[in-house]
C-alpha atoms as a PDB file:
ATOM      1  CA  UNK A   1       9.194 -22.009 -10.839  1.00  0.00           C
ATOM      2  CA  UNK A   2       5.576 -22.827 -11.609  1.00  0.00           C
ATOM      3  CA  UNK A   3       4.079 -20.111  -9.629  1.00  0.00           C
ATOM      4  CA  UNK A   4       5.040 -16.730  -7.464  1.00  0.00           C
ATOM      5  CA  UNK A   5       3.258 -16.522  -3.768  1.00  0.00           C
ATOM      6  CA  UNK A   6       4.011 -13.147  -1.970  1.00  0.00           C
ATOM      7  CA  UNK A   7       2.720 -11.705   1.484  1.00  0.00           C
ATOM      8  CA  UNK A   8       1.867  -8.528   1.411  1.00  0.00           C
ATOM      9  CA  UNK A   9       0.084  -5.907   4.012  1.00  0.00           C
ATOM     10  CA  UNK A  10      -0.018  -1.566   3.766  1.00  0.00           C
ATOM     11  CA  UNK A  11      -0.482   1.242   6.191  1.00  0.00           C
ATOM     12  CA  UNK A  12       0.355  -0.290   9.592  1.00  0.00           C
ATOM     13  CA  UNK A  13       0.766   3.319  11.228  1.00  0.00           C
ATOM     14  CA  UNK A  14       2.647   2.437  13.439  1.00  0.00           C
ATOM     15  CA  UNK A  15       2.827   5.702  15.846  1.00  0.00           C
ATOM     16  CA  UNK A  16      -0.666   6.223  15.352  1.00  0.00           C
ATOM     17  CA  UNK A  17      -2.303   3.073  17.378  1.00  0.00           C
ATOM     18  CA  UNK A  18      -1.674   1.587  20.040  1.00  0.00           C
ATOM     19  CA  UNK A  19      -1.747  -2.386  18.912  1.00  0.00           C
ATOM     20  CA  UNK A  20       1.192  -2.061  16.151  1.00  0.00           C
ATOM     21  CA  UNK A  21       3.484  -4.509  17.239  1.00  0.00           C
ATOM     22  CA  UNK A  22       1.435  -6.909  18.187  1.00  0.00           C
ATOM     23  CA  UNK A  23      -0.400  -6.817  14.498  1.00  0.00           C
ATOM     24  CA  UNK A  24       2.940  -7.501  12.712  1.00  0.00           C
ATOM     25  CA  UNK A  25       3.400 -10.038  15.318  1.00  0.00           C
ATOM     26  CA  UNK A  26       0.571 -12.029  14.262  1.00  0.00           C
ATOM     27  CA  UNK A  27       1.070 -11.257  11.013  1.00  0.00           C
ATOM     28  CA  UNK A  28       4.095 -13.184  11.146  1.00  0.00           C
ATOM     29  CA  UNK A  29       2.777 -15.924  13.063  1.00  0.00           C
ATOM     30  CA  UNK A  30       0.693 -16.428  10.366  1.00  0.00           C
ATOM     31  CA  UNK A  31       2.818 -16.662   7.531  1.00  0.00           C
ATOM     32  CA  UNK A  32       5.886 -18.172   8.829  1.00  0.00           C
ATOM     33  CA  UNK A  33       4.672 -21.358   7.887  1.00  0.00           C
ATOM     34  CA  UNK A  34       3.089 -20.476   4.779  1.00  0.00           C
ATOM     35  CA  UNK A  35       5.594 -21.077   1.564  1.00  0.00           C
ATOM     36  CA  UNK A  36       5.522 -17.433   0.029  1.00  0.00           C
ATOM     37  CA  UNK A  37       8.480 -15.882  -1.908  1.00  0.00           C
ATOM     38  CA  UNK A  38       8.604 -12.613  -0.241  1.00  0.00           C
ATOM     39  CA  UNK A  39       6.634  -9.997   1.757  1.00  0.00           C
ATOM     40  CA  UNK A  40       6.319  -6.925   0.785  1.00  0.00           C
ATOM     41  CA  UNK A  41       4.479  -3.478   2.638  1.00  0.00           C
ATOM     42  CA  UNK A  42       3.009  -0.986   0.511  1.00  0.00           C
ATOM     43  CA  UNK A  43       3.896   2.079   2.776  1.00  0.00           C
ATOM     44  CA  UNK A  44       2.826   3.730   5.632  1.00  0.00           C
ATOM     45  CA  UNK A  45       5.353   1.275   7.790  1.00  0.00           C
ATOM     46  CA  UNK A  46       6.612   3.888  10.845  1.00  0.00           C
ATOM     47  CA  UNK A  47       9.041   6.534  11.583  1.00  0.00           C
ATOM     48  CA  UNK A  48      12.422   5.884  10.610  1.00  0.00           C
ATOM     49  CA  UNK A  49      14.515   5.721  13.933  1.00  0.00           C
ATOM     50  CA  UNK A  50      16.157   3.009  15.871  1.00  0.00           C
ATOM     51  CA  UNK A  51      13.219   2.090  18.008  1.00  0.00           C
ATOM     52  CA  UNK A  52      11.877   0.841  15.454  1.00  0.00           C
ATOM     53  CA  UNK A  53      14.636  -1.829  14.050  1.00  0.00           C
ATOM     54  CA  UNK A  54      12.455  -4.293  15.603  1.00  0.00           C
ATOM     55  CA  UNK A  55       9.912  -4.316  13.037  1.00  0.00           C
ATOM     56  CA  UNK A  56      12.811  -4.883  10.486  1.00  0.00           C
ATOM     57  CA  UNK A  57      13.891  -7.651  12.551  1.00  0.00           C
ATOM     58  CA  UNK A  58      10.444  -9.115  13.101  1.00  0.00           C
ATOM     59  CA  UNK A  59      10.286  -9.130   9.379  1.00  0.00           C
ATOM     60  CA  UNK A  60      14.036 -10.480   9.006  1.00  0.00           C
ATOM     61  CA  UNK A  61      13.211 -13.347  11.042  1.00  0.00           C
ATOM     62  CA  UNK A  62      10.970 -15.026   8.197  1.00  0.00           C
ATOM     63  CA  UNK A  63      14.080 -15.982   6.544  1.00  0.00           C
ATOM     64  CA  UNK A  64      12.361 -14.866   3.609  1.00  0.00           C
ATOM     65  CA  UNK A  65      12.953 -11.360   1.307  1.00  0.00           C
ATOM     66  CA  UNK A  66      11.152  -8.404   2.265  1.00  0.00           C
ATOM     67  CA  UNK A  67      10.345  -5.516   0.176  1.00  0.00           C
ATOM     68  CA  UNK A  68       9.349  -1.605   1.034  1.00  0.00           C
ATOM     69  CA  UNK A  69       7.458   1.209  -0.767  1.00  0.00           C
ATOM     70  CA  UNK A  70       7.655   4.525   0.748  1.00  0.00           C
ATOM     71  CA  UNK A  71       3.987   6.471   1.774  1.00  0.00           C
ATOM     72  CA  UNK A  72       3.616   9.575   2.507  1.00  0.00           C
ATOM     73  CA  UNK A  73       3.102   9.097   6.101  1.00  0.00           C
ATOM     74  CA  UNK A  74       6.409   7.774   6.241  1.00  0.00           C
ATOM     75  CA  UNK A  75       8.252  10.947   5.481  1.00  0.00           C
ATOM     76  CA  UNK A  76       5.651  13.436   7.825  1.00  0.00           C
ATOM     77  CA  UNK A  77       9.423  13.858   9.937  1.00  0.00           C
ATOM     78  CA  UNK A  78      12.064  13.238   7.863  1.00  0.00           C
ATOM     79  CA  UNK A  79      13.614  13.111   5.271  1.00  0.00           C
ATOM     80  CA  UNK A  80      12.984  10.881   2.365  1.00  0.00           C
ATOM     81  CA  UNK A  81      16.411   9.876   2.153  1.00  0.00           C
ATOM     82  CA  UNK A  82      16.169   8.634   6.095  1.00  0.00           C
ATOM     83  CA  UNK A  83      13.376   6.885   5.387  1.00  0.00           C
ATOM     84  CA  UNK A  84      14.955   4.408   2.605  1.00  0.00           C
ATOM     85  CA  UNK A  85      18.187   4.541   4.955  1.00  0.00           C
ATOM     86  CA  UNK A  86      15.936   2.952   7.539  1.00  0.00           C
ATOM     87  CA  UNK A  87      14.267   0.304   5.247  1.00  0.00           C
ATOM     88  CA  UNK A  88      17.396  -0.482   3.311  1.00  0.00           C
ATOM     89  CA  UNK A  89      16.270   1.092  -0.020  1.00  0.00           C
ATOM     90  CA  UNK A  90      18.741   1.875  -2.631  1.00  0.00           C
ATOM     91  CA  UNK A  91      16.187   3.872  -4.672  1.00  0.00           C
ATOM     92  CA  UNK A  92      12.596   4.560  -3.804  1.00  0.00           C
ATOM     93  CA  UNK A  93      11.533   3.372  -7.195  1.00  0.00           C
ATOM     94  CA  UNK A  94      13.117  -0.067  -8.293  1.00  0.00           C
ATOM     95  CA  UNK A  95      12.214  -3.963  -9.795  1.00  0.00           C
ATOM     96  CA  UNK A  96      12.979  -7.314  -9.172  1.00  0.00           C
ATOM     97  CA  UNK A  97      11.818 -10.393 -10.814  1.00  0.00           C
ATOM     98  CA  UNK A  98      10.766 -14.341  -9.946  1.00  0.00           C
ATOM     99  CA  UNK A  99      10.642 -16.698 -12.577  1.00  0.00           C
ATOM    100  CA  UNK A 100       8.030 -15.123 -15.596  1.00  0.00           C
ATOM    101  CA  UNK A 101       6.622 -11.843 -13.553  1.00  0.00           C
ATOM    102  CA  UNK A 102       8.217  -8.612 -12.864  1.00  0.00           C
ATOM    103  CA  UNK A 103       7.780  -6.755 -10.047  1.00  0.00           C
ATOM    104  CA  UNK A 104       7.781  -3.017 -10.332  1.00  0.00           C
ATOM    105  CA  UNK A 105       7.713  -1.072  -7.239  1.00  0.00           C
ATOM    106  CA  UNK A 106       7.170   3.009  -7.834  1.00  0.00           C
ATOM    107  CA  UNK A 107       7.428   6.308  -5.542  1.00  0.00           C
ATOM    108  CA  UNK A 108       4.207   8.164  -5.709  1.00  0.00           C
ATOM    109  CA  UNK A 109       4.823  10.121  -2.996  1.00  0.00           C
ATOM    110  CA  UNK A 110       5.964  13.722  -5.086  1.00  0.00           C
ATOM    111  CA  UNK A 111       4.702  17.340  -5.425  1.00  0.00           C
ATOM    112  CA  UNK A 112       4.755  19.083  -8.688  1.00  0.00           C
ATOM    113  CA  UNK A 113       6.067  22.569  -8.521  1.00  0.00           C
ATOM    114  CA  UNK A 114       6.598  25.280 -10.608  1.00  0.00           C
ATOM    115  CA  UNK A 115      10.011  24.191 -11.163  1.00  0.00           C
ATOM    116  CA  UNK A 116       9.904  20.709 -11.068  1.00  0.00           C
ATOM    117  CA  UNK A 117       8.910  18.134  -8.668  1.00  0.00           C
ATOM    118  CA  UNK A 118       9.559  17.750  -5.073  1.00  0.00           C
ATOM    119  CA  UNK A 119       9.060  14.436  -2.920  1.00  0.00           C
ATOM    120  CA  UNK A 120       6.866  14.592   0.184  1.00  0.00           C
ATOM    121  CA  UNK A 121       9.130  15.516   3.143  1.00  0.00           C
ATOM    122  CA  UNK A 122       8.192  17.040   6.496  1.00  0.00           C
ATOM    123  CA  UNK A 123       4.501  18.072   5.327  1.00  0.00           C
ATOM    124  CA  UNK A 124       5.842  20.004   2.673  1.00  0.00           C
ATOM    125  CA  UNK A 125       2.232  19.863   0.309  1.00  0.00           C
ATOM    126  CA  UNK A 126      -0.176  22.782   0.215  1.00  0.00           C
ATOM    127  CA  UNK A 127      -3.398  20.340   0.183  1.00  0.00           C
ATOM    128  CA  UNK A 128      -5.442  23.425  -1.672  1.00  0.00           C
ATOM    129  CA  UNK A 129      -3.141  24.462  -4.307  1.00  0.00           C
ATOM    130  CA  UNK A 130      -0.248  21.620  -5.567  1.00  0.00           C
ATOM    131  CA  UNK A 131      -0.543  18.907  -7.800  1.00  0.00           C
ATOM    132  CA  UNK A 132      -0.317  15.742  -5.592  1.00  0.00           C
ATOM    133  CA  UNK A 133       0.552  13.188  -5.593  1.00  0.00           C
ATOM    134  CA  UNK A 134       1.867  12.324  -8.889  1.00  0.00           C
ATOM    135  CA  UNK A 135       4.576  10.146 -10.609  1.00  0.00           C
ATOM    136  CA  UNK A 136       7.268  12.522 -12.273  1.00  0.00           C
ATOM    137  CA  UNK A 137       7.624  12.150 -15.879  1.00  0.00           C
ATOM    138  CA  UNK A 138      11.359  10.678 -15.558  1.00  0.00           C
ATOM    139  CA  UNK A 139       9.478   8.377 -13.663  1.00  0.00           C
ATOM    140  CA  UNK A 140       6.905   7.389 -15.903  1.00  0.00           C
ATOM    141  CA  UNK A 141      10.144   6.958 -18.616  1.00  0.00           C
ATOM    142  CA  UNK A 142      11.565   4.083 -16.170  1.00  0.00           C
ATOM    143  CA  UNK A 143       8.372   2.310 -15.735  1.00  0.00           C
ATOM    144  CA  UNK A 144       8.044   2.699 -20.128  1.00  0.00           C
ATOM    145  CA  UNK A 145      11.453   1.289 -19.883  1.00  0.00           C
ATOM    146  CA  UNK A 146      10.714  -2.140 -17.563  1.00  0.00           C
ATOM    147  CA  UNK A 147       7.592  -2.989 -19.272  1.00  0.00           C
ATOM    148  CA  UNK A 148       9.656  -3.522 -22.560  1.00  0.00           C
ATOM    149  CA  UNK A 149      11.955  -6.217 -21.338  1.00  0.00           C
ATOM    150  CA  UNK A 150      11.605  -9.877 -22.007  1.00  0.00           C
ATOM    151  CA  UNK A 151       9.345 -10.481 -19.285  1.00  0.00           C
ATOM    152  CA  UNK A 152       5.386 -11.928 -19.922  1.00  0.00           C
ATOM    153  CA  UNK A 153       3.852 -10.773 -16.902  1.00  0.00           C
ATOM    154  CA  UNK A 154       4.100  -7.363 -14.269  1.00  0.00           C
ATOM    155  CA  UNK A 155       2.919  -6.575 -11.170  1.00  0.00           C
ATOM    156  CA  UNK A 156       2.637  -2.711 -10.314  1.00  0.00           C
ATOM    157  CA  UNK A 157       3.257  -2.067  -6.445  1.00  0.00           C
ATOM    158  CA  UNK A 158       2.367   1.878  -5.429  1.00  0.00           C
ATOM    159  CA  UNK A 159       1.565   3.665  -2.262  1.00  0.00           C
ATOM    160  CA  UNK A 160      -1.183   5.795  -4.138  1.00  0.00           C
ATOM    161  CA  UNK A 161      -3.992   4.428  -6.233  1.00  0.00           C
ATOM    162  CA  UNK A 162      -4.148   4.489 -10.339  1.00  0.00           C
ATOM    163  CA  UNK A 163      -7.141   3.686 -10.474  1.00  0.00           C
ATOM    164  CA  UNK A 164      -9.166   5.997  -7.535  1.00  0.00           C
ATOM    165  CA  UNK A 165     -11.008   9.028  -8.559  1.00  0.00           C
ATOM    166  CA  UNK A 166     -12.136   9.972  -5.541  1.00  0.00           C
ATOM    167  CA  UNK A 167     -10.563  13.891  -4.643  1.00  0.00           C
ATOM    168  CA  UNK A 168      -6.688  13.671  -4.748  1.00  0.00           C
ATOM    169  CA  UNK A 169      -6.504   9.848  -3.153  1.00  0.00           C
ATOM    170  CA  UNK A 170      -5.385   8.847  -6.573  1.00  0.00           C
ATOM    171  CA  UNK A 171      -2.487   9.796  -8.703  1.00  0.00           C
ATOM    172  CA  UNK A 172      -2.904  13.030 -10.253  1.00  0.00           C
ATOM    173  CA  UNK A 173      -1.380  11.410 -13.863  1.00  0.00           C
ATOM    174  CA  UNK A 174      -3.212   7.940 -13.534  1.00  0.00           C
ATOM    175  CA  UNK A 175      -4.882   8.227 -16.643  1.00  0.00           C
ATOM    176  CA  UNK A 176      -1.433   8.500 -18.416  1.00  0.00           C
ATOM    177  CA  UNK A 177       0.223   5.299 -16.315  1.00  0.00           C
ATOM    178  CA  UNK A 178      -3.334   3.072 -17.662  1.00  0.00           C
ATOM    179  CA  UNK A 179      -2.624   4.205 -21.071  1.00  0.00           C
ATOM    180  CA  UNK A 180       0.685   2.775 -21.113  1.00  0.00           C
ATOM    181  CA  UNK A 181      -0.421   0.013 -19.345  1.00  0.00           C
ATOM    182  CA  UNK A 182      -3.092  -1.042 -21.994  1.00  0.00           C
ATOM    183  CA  UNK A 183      -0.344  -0.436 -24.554  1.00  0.00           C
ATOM    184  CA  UNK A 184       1.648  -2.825 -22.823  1.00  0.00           C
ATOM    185  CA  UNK A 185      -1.289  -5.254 -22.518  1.00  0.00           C
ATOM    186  CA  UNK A 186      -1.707  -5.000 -26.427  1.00  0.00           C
ATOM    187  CA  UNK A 187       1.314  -6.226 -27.544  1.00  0.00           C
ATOM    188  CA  UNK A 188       1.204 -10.213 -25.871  1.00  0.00           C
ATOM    189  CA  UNK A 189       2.472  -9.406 -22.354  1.00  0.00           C
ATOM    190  CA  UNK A 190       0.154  -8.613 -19.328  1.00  0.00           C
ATOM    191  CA  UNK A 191       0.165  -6.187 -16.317  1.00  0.00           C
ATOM    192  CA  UNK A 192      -1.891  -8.525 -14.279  1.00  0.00           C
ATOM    193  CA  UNK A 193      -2.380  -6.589 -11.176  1.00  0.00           C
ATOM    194  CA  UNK A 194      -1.544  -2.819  -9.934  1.00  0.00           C
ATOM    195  CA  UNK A 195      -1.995  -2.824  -6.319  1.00  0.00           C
ATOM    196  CA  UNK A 196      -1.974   0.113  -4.024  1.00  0.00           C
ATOM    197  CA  UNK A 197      -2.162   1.114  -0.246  1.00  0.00           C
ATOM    198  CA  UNK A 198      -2.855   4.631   1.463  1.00  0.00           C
ATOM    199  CA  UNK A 199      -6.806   4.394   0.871  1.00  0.00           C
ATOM    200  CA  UNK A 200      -7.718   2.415   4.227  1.00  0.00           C
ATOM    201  CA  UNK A 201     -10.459   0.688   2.140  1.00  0.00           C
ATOM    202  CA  UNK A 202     -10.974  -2.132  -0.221  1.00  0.00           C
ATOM    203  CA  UNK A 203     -11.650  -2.760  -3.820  1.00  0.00           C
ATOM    204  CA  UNK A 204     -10.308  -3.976  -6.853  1.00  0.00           C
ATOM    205  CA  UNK A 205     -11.611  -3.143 -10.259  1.00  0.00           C
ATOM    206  CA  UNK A 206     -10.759  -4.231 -13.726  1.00  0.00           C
ATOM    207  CA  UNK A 207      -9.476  -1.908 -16.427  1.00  0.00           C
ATOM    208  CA  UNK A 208      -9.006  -3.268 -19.420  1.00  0.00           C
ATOM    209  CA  UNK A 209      -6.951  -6.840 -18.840  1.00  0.00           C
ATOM    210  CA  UNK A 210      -5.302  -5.146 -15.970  1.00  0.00           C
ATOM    211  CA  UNK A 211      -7.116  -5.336 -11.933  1.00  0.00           C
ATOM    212  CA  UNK A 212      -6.903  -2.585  -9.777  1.00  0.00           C
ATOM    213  CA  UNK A 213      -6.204  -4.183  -6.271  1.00  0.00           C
ATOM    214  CA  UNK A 214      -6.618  -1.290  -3.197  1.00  0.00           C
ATOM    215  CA  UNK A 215      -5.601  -2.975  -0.396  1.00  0.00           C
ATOM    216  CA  UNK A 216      -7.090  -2.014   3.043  1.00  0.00           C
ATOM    217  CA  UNK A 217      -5.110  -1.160   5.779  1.00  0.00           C
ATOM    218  CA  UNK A 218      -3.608  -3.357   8.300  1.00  0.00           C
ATOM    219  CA  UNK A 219      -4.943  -1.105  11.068  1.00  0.00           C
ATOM    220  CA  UNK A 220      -7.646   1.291  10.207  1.00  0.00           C
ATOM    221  CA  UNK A 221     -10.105   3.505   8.513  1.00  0.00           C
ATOM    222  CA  UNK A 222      -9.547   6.931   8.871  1.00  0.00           C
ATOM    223  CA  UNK A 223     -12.685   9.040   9.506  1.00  0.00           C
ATOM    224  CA  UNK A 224     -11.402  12.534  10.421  1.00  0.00           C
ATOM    225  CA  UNK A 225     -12.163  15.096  13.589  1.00  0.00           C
ATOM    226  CA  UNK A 226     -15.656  15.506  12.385  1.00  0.00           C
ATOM    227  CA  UNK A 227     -16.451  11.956  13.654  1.00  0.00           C
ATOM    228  CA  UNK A 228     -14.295  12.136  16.698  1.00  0.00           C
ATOM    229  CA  UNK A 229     -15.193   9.230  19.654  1.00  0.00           C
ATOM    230  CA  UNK A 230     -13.655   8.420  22.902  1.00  0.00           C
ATOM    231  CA  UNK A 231     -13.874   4.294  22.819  1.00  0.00           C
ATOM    232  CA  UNK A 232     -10.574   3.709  24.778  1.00  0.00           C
ATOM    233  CA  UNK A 233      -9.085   5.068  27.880  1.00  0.00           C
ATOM    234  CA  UNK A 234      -8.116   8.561  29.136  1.00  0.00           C
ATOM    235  CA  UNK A 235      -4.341   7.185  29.144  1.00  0.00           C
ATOM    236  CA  UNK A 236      -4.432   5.303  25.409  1.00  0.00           C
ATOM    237  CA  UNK A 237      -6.549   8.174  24.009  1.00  0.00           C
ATOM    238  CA  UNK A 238      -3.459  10.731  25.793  1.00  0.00           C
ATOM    239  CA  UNK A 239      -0.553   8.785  24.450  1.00  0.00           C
ATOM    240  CA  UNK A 240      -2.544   8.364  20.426  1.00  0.00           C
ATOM    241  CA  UNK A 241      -3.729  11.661  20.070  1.00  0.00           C
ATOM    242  CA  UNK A 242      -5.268  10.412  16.153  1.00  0.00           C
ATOM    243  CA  UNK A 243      -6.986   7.724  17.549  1.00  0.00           C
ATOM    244  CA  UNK A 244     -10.265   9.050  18.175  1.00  0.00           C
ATOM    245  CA  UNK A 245     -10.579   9.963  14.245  1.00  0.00           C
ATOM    246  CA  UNK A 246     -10.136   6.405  13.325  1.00  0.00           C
ATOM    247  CA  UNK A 247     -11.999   2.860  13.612  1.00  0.00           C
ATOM    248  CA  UNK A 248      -9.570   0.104  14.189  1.00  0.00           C
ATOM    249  CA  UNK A 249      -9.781  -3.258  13.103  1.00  0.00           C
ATOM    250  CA  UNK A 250      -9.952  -6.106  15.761  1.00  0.00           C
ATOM    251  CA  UNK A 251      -6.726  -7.770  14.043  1.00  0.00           C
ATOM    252  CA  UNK A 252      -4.211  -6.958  11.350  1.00  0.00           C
ATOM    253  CA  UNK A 253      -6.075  -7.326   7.792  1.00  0.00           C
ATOM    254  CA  UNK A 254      -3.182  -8.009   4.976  1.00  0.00           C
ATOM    255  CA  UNK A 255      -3.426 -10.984   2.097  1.00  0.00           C
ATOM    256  CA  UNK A 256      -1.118 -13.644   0.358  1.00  0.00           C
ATOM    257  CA  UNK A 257      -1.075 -13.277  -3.512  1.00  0.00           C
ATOM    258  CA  UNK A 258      -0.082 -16.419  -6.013  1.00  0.00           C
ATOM    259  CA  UNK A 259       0.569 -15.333  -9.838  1.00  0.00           C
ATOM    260  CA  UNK A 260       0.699 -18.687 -11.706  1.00  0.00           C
ATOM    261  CA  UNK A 261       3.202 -19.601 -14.526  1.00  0.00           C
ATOM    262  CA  UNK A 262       0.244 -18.768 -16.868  1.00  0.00           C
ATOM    263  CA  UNK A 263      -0.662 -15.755 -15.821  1.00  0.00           C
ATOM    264  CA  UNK A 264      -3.498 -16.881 -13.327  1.00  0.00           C
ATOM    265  CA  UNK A 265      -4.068 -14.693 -10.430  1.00  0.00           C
ATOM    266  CA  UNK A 266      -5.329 -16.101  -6.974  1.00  0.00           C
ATOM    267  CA  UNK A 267      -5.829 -13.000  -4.263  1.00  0.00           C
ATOM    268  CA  UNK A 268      -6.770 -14.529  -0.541  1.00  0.00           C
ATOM    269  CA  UNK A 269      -8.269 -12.157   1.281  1.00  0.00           C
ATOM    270  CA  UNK A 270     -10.189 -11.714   4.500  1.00  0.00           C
ATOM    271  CA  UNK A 271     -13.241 -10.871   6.294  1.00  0.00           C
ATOM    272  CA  UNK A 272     -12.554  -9.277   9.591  1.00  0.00           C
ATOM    273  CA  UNK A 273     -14.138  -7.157  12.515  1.00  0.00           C
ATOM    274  CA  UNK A 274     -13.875  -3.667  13.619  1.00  0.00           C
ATOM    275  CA  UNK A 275     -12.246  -3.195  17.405  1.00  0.00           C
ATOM    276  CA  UNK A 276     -14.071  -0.943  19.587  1.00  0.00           C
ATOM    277  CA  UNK A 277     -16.745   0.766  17.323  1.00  0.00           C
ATOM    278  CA  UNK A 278     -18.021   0.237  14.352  1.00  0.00           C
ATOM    279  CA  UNK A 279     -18.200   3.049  11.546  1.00  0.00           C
ATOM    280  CA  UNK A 280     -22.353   2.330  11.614  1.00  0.00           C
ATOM    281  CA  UNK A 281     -22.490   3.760  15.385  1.00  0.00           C
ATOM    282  CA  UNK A 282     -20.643   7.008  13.782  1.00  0.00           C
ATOM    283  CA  UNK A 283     -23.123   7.175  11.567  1.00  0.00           C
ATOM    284  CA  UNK A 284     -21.280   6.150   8.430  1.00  0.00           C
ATOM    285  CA  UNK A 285     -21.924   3.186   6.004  1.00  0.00           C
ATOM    286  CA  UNK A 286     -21.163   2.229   2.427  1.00  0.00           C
ATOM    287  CA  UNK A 287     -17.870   3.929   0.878  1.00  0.00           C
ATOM    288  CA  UNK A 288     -15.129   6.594   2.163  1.00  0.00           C
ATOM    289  CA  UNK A 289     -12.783   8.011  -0.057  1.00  0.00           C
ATOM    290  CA  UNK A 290     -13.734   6.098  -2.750  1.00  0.00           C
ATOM    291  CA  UNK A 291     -13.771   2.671  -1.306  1.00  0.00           C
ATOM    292  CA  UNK A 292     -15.556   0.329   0.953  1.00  0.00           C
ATOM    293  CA  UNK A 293     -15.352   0.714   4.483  1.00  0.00           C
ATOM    294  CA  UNK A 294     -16.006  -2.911   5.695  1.00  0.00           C
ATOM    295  CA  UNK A 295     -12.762  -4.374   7.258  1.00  0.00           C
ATOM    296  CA  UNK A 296     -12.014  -7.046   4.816  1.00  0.00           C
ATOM    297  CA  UNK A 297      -9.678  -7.917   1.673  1.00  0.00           C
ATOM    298  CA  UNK A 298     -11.620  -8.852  -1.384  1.00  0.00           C
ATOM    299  CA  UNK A 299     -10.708 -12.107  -2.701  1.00  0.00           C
ATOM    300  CA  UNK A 300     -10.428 -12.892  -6.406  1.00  0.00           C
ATOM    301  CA  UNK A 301      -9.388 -15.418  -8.693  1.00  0.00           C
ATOM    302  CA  UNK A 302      -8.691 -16.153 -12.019  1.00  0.00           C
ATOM    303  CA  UNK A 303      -7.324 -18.784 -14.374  1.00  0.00           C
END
């Protein structure tokens, strides 16, 4: 295997707009005939209940593997434990390799209490007062543990950022995770990319060898009730109550990765439009939570 090629796409929202399906549709249109390895979703996905099987079997139908992180969205009704019964998880934390690179795939979705640490579940963070989100420390262990296998190169998938500063959109112990990562990065093997969804905004940024990939979401930017608009109808607006504190994007924005035998990393991204309205008529430009607000994917490559 000369080279690993993955689809990969975060924060559909599913419940929260009313274009879902039709994004994964094309989504899949798009790729079927492309010759990735796998597909994988950052996070975000939908609500775990049966209405829903037909994204899994949208996804199924590529005849290829497809591979889940858990955000924190994904839990807002349930439990955690429904959620990876839904998407077929055995863990919510786990790795799986092709050819030279390891795939890790954490669970930043957890709360840390006074007595330990509690995973996101029915709305169950005080956004003033706990320390969220955050990878547990017997967490942080496992990840120690897969980046000191035989493998050359890692890829770090994870709903939250590790590299964001902005507020608590990042992971409260990111600092610690980089660390290890440059330790890792010292001793002839390479975390090539950590990518990350839940921002609804683009960038990537280089930290030491490692980039810093935040992928945008597949559906929206999220502006908040202080920027509410009315750009649909009465009925649409009725039945997504959320929609008038978000911009959509005209189509589904996601990207198809290739890590090389030799460590070379090709990102293909996109440059797409907003729906509706654009963030500019709400009087917003530049960055949100720490990231650009355009409706794109950043491309980037490198030998």
């Amino acid at each position: 295997m000369d080279r690993v090629k993955f689809a990969i796409f975060t924060d559909l929202h599913f419940e929260h707009i009313p274009d879902g399906h039709k994004r994964i549709e094309n989504f899949i249109s798009n790729i079927r005939d492309v010759d990735v390895d796998f597909v994988i979703q950052l996070g975000d996905f939908c609500r775990p209940i049966e209405e829903n099987q037909i994204l899994l079997d949208m996804l199924d139908s590529l005849g290829k593997p497809h591979y889940h992180l858990i955000g924190n969205h994904d839990s807002d009704l349930f439990p955690k434990g429904k959620v990876m019964e839904f998407l077929h998880m055995n863990n919510s934390y786990y790795s799986f390799k092709y050819g030279k690179v390891k795939f890790i795939v954490l669970d930043t979705c957890f709360i840390k209490k006074e007595n330990g640490y509690e995973p996101y579940c029915k709305k169950n963070y005080n956004k003033a007062n706990d320390i969220y989100p955050i990878l547990p420390d017997y967490e942080l262990k496992w990840l120690e543990s897969q980046l000191t296998d035989d493998s050359k190169y890692f890829v770090i998938f994870s709903h939250h950022s590790f590299e964001n500063e902005f507020a608590k959109r990042g992971v409260y112990n990111r600092e610690i995770v980089r660390e290890l990562i440059n330790g890792v990065n010292h001793t002839g093997k390479r975390v090539l990319l950590c990518i990350n969804g839940h921002d609804h905004g683009d960038s990537i940024e280089k930290i030491g060898q490692t980039y810093y990939f935040g992928l945008n979401s597949m559906s929206y930017i999220w502006f908040g009730p202080q920027y509410e608009h009315f750009c649909y109808s009465d009925e649409i607006h009725k039945q997504y109550p959320f929609l008038k504190d978000m911009v959509l994007y005209e189509k589904g924005l996601y990207s198809i990765i290739t890590i090389t035998d030799s460590g070379g990393i090709n990102i293909q991204g996109m440059n797409g439009h907003y729906q509706n309205i654009s963030p500019k008529s709400l009087g917003l430009e530049g960055v949100w939570n720490g990231r650009s607000i355009l409706p794109i994917v950043s491309s980037l490559k490198v030998e």
